[in-house]
N, C-alpha and C. Protein backbone atom coordinates (compact mmCIF):
# COMPACT_ATOMS: atom_id res chain seq x y z
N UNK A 1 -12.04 14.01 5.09
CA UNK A 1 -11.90 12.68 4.55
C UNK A 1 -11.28 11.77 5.61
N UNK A 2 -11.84 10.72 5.65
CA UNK A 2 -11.33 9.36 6.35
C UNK A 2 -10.72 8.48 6.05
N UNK A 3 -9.61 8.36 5.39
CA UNK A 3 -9.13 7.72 4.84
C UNK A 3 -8.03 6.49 4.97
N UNK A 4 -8.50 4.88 4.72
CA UNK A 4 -7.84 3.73 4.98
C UNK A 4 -7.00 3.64 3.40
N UNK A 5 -6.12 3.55 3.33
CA UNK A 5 -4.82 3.37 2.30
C UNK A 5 -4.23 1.97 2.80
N UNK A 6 -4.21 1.50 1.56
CA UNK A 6 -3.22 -0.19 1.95
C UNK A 6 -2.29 -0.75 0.89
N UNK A 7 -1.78 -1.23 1.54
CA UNK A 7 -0.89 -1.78 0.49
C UNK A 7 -0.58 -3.10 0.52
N UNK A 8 -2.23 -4.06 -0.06
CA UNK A 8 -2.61 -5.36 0.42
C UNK A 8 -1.59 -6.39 -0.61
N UNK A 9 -1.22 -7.37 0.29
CA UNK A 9 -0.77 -8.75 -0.17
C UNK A 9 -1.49 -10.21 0.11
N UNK A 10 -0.96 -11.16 0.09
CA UNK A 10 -1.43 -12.61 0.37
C UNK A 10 -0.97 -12.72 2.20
N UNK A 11 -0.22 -12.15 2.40
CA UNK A 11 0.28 -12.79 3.46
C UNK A 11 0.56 -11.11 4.52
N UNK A 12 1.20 -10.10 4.50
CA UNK A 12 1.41 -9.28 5.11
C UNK A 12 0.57 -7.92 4.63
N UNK A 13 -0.47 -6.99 4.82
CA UNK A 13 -0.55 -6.22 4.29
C UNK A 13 -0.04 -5.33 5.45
N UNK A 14 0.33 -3.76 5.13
CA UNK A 14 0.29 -2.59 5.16
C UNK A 14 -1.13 -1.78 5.15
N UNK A 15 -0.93 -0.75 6.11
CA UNK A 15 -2.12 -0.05 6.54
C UNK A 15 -1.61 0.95 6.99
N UNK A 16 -2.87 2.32 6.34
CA UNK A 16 -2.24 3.66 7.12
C UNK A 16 -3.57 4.41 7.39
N UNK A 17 -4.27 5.01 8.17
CA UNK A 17 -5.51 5.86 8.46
C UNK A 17 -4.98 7.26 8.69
N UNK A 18 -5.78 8.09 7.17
CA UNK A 18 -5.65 9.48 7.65
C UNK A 18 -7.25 10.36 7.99
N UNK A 19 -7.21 11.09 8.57
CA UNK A 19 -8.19 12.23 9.04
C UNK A 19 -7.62 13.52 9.02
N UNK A 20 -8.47 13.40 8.21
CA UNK A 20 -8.80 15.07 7.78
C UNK A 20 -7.14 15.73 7.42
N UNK A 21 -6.41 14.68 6.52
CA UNK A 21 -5.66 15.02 6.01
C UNK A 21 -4.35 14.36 6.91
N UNK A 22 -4.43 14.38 8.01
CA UNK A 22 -3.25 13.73 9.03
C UNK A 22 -2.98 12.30 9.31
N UNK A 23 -2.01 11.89 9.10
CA UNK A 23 -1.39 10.21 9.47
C UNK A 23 -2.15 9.94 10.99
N UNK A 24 -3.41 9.07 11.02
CA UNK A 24 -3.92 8.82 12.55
C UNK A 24 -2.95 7.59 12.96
N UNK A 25 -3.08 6.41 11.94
CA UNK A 25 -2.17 5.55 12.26
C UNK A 25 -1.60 4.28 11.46
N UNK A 26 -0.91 3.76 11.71
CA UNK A 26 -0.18 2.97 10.70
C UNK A 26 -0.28 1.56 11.27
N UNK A 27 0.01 0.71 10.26
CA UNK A 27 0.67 -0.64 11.17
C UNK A 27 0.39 -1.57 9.88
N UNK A 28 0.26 -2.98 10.26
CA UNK A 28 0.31 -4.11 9.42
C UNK A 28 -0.49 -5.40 10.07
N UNK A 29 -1.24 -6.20 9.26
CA UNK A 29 -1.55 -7.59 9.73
C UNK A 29 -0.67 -8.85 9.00
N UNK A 30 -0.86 -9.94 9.25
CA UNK A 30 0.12 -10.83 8.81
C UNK A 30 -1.05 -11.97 8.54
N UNK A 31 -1.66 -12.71 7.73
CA UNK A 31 -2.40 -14.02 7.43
C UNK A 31 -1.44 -15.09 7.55
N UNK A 32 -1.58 -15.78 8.61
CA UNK A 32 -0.64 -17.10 8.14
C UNK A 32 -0.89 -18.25 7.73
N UNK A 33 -2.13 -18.36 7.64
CA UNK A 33 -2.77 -19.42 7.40
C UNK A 33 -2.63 -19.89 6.11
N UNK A 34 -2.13 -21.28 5.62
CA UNK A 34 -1.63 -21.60 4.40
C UNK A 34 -2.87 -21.61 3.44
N UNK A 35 -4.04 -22.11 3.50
CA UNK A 35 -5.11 -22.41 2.92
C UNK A 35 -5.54 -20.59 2.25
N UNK A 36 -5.26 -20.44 1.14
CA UNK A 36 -5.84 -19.49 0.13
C UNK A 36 -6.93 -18.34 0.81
N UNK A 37 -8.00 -19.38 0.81
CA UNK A 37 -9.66 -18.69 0.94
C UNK A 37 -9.67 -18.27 2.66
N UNK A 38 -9.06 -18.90 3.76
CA UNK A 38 -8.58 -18.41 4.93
C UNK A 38 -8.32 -17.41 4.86
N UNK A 39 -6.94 -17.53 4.05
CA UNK A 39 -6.26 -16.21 4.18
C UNK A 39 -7.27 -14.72 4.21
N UNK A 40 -7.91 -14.94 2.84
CA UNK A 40 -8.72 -13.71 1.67
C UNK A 40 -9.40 -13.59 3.07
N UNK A 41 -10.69 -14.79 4.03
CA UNK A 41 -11.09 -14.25 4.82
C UNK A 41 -10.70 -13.91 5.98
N UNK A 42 -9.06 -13.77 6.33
CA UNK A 42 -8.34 -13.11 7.13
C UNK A 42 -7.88 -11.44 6.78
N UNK A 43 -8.28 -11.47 5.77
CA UNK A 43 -7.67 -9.68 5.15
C UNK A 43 -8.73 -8.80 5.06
N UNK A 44 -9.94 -9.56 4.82
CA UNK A 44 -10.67 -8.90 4.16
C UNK A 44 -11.64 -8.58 6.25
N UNK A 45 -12.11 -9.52 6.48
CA UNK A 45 -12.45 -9.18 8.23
C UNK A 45 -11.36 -7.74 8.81
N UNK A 46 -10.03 -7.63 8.88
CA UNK A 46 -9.49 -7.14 9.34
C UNK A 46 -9.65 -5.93 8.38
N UNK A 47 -9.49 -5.92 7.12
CA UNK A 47 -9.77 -4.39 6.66
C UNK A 47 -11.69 -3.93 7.12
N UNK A 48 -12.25 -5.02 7.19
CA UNK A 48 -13.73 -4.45 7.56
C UNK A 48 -13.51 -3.68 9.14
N UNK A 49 -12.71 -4.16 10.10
CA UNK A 49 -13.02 -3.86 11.23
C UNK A 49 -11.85 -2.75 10.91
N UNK A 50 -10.73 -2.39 10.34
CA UNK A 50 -10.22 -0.84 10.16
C UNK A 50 -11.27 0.32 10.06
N UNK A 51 -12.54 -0.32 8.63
CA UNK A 51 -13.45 0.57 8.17
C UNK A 51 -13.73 0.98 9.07
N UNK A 52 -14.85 -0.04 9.88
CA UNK A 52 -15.90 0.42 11.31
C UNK A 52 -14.90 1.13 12.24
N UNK A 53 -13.70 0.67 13.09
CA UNK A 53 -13.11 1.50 13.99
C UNK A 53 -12.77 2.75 13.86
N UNK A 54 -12.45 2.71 12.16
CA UNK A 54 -11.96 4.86 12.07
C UNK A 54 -13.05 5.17 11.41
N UNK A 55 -14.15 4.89 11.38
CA UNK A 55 -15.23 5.45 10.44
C UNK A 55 -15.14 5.65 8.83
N UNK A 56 -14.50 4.95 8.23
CA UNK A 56 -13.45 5.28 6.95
C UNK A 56 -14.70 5.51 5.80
N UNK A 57 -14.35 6.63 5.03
CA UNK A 57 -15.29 6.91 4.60
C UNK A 57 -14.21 7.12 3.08
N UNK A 58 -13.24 6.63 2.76
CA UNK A 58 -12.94 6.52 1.79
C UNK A 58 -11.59 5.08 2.04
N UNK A 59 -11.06 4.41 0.72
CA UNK A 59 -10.91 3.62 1.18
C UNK A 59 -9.98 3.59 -0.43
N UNK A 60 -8.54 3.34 -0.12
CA UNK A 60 -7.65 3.24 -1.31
C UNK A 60 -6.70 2.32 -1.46
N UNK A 61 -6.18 1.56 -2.39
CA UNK A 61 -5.65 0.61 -2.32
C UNK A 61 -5.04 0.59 -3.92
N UNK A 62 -3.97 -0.64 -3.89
CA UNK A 62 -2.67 -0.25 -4.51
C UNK A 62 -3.19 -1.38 -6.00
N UNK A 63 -3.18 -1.20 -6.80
CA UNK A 63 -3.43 -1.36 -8.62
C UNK A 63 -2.84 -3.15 -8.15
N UNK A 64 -2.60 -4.17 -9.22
CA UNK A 64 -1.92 -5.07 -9.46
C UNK A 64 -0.97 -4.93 -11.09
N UNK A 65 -0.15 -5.99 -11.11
CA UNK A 65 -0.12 -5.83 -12.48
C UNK A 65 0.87 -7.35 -12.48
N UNK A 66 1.02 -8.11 -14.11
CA UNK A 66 1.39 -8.80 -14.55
C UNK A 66 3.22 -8.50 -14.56
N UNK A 67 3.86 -9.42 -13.64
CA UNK A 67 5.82 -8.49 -13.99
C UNK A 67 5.83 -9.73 -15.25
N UNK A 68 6.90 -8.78 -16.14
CA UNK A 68 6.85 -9.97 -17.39
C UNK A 68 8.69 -10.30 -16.65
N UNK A 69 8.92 -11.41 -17.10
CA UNK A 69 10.88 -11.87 -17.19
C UNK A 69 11.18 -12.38 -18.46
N UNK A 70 11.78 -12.37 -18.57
CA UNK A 70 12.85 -13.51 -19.78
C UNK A 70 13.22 -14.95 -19.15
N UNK A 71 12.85 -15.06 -17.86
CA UNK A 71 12.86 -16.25 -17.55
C UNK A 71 12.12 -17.21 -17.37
N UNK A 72 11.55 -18.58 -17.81
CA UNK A 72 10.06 -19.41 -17.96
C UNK A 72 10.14 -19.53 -16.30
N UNK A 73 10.48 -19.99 -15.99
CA UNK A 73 10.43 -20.43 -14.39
C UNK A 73 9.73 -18.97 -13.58
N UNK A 74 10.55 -18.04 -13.97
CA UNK A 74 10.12 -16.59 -13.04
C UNK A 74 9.26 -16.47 -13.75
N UNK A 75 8.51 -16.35 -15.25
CA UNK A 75 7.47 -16.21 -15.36
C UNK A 75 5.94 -16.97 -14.85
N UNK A 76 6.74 -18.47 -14.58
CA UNK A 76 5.27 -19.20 -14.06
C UNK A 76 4.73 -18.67 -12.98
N UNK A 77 5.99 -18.18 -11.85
CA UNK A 77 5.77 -17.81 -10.53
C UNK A 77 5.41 -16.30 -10.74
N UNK A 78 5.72 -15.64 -11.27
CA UNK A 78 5.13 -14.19 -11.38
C UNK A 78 3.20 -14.59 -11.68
N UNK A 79 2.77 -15.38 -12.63
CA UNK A 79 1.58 -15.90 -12.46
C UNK A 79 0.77 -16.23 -11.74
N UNK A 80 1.60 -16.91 -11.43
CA UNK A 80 0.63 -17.64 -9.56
C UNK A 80 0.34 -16.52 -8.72
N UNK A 81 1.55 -15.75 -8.49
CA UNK A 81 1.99 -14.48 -7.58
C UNK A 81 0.46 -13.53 -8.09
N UNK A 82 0.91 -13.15 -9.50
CA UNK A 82 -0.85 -12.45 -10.18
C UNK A 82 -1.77 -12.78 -9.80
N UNK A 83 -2.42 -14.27 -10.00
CA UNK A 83 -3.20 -14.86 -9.45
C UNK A 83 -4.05 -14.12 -8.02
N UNK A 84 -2.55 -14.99 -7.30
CA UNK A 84 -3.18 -14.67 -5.67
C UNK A 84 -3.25 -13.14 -5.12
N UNK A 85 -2.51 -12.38 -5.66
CA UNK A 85 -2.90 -10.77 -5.60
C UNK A 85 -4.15 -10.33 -6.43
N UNK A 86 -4.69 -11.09 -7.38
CA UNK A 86 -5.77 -10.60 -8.08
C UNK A 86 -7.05 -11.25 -7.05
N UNK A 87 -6.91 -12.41 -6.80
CA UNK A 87 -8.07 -12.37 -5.46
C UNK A 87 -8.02 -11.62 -4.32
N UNK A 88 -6.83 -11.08 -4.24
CA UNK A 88 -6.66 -10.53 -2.55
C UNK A 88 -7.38 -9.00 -3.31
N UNK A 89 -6.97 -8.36 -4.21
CA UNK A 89 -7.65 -7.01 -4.64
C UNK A 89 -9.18 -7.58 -5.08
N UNK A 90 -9.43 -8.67 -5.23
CA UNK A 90 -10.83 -8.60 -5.66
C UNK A 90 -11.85 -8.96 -4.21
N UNK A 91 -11.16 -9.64 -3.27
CA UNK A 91 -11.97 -9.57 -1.87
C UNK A 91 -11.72 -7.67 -1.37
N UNK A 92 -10.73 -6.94 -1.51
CA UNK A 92 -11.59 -5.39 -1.00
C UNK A 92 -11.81 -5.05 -1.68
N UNK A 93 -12.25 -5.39 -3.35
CA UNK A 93 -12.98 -4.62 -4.00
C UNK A 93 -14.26 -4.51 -3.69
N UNK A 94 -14.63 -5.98 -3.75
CA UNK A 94 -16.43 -6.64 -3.13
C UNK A 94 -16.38 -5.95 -2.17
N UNK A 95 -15.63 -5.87 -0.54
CA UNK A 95 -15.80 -5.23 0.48
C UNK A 95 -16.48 -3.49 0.25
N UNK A 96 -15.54 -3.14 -0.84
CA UNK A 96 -16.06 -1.89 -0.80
C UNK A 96 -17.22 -1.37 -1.36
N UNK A 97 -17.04 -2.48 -2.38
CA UNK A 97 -18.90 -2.01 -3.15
C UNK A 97 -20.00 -2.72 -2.57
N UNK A 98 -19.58 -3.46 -1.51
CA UNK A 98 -20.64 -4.28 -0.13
C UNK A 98 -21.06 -2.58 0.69
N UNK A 99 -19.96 -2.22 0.98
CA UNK A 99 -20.11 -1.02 2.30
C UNK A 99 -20.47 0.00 1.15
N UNK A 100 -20.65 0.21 0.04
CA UNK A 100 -21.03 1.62 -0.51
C UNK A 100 -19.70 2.93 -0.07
N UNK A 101 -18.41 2.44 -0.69
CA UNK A 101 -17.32 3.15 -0.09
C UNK A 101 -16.54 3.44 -0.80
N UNK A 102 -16.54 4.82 -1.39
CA UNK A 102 -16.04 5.01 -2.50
C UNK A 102 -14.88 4.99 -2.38
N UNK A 103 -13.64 4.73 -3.38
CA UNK A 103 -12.54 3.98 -3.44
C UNK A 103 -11.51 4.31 -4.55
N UNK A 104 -10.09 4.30 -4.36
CA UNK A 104 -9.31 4.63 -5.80
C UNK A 104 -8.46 3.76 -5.50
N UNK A 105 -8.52 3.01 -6.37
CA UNK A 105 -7.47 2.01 -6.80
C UNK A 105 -5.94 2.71 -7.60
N UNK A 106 -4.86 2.96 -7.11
CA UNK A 106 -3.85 3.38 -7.73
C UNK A 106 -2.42 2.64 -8.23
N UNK A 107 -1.42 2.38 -9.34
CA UNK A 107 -0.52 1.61 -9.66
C UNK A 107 0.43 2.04 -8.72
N UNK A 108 1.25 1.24 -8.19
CA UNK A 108 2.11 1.63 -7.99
C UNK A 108 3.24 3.02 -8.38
N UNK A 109 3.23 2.68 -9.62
CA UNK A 109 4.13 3.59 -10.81
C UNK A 109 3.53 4.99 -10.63
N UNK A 110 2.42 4.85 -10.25
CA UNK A 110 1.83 6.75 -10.01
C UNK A 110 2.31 6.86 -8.97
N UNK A 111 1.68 6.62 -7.75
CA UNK A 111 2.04 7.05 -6.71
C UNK A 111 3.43 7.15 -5.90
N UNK A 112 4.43 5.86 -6.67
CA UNK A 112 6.20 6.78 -6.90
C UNK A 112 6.44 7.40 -7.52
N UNK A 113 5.34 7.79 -8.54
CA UNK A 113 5.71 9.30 -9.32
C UNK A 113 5.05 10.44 -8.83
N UNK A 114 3.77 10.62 -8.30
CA UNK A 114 3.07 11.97 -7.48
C UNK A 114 4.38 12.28 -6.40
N UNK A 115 4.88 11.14 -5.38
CA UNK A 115 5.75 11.68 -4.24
C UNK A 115 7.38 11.39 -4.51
N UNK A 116 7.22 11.55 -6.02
CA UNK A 116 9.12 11.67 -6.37
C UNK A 116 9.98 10.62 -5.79
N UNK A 117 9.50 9.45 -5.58
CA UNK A 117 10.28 8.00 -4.72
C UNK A 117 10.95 7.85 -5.94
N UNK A 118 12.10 7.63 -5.88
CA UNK A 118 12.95 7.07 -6.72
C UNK A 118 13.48 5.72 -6.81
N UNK A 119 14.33 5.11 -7.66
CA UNK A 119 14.99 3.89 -7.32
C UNK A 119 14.95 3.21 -8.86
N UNK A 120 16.11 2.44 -8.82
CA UNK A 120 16.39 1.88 -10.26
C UNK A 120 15.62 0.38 -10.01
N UNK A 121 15.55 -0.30 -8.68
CA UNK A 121 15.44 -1.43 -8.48
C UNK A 121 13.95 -1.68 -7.32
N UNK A 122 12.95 -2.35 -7.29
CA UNK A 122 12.29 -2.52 -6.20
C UNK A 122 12.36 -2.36 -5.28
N UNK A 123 14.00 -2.93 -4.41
CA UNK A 123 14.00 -3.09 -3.01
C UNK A 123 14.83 -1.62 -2.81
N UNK A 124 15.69 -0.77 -4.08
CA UNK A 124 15.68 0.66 -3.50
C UNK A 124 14.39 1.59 -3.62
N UNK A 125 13.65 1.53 -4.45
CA UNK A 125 12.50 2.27 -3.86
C UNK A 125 11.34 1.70 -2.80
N UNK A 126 11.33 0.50 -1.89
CA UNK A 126 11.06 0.43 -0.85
C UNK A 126 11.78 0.93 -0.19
N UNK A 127 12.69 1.02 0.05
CA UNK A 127 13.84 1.88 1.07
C UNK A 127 13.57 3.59 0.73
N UNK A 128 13.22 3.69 -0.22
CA UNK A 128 12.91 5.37 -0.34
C UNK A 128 11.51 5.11 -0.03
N UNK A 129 10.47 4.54 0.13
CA UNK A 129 9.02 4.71 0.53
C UNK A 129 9.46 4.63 2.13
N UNK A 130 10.37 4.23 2.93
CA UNK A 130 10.64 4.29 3.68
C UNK A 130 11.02 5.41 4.48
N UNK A 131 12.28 6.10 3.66
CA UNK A 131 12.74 7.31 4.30
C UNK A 131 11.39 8.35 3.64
N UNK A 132 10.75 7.92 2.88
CA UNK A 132 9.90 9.16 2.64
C UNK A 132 8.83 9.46 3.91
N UNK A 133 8.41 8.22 4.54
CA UNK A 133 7.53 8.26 5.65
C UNK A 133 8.41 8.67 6.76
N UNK A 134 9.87 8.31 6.92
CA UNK A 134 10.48 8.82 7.83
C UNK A 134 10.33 10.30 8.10
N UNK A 135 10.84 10.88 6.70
CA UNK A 135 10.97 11.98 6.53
C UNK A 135 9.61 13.12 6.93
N UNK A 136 8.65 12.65 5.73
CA UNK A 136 7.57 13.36 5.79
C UNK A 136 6.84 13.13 7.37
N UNK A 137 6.40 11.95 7.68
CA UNK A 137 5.91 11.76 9.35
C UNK A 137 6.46 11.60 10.39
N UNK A 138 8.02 11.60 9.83
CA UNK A 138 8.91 11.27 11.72
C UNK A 138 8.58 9.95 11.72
N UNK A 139 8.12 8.87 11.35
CA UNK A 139 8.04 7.66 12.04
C UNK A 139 9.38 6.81 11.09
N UNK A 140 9.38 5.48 11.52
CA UNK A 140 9.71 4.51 11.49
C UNK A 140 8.81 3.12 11.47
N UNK A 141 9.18 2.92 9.90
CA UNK A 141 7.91 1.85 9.84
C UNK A 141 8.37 0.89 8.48
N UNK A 142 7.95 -0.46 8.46
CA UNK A 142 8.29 -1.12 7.74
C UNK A 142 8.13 -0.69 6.04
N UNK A 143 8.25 -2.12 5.55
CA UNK A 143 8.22 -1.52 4.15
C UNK A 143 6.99 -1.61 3.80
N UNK A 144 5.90 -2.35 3.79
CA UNK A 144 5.03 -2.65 3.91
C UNK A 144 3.82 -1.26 4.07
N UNK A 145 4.06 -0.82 5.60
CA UNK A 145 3.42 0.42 6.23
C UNK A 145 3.66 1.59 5.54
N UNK A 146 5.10 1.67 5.23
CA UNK A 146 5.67 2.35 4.40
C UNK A 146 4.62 2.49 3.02
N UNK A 147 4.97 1.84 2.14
CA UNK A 147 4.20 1.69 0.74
C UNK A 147 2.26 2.25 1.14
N UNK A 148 1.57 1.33 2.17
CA UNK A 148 0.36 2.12 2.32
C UNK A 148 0.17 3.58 2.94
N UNK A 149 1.64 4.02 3.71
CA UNK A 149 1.69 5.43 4.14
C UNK A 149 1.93 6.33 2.77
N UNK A 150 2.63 6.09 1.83
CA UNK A 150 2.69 6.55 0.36
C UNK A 150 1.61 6.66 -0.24
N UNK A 151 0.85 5.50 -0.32
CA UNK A 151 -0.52 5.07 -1.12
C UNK A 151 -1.72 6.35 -0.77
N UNK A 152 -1.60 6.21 0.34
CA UNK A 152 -2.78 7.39 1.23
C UNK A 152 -2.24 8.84 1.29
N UNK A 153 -0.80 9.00 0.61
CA UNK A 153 -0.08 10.18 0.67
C UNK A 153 -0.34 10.62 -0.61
N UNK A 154 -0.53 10.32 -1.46
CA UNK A 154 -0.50 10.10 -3.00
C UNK A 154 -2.20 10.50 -3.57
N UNK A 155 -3.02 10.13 -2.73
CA UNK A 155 -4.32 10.39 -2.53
C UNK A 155 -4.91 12.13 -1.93
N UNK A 156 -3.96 12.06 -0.94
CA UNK A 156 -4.00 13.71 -0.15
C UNK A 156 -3.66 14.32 -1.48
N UNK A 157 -2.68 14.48 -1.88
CA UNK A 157 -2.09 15.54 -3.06
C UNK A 157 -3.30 15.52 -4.00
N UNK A 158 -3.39 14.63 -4.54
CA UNK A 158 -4.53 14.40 -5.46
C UNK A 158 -5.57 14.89 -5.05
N UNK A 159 -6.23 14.87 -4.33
CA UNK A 159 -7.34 15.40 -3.55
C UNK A 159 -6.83 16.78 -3.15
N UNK A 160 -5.87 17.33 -3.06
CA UNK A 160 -5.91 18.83 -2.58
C UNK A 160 -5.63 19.09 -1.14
N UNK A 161 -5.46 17.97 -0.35
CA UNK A 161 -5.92 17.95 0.73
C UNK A 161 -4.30 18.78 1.03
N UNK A 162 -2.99 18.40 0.43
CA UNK A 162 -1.77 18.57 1.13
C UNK A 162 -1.29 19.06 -0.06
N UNK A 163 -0.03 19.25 0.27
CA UNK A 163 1.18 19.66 -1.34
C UNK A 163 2.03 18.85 -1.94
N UNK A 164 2.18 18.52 -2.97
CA UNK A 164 3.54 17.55 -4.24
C UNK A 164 4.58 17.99 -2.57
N UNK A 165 5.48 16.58 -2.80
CA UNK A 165 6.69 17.03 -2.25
C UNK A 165 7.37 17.61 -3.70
N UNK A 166 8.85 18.47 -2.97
CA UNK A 166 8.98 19.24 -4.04
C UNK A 166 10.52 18.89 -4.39
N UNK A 167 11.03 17.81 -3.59
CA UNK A 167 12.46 16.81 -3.97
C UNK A 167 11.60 15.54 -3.84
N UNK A 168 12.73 14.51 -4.91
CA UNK A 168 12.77 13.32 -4.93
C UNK A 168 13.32 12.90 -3.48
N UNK A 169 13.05 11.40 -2.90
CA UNK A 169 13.22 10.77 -2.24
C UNK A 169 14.04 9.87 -2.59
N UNK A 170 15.33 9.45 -2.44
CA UNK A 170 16.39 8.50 -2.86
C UNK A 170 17.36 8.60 -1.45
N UNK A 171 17.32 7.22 -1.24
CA UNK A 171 18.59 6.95 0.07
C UNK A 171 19.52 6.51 -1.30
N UNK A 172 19.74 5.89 -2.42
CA UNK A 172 20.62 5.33 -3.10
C UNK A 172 20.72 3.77 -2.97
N UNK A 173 21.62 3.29 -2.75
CA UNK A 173 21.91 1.54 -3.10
C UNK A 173 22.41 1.84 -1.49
N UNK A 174 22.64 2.54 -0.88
CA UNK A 174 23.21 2.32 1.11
C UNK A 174 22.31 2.04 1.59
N UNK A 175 21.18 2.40 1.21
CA UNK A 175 20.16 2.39 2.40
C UNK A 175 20.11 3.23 3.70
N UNK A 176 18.58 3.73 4.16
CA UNK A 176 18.46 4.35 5.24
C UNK A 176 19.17 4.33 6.12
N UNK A 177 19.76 5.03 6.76
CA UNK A 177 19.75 5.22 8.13
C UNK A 177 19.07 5.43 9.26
N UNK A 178 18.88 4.19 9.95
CA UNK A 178 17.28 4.41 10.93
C UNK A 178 17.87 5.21 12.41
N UNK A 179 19.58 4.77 12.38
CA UNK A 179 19.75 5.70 14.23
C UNK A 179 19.20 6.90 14.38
């Protein structure tokens, strides 16, 4: 399997390529372009030319979902936020059923539950998707890279390809230690 894992946004996505089961490589693009439909065709070009360069013959990417608040204000902006993540997943969806590339869309909430990431709060389980890539690949990599190195990790197990980790992942409320 060839596999591109992401962990797409409006503005920064995350990227990880595995073969034949192994982390080939990681990294991130950044859209800066304020204009919407730019952007979509800034994410969506750059995941096409991931496809063609690693030959990607499978292609996975991270669920959306609606956050509800108790607050009207955080709820308008959680909307918009929906919004513009629901076009950014619907430009590599088209991409993928353009290229004939079969694809698993996964929630978040699974794939910190297949690799035991823990955290009471968002920004501590980015910090554990963090040390988990530390851990499991030796690297050092954002949060971003992080989350699509999970995404495509989460896929191996599932697929057979590798094994459940068999502890949870929790740095706690300190945070990693990167020295």
């Amino acid at each position: 399997m060839r596999l591109l894992a992401l962990d797409q946004a409006s503005r920064t996505s995350g990227y990880a390529v595995f073969i034949d089961g192994k982390l080939e490589c990681h990294g991130k693009f950044t859209a800066e372009h304020e204009d919407i439909g730019e952007r979509l065709h800034f994410i969506r070009e750059n995941v096409a030319k991931l496809i063609a360069d690693y030959d990607i013959d499978h292609i996975a990417f991270e669920d959306i979902q609606l956050q509800q608040t108790v607050n009207g204000q955080q709820s308008i902006n959680n909307v918009q936020t929906f919004k513009v993540l629901a076009e950014v997943f619907g430009v590599i969806y088209e991409l993928a059923i353009a290229l004939d590339l079969p694809y698993t869309v996964v929630l978040a909430s699974t794939w910190k539950s297949t690799l035991l990431i823990k955290g009471a709060r968002r920004d501590e389980q980015k910090r554990n998707a963090q040390a988990f890539a530390q851990s499991t690949y030796n690297i050092k990599c954002t949060q971003d890279e992080a989350d699509a190195i999970c995404i495509g990790t989460h896929i191996l197990v599932k697929e057979g390809v590798i094994q459940k980790p068999k502890t949870k992942t929790s740095v706690g409320t300190e945070g990693f230690d990167w020295s």
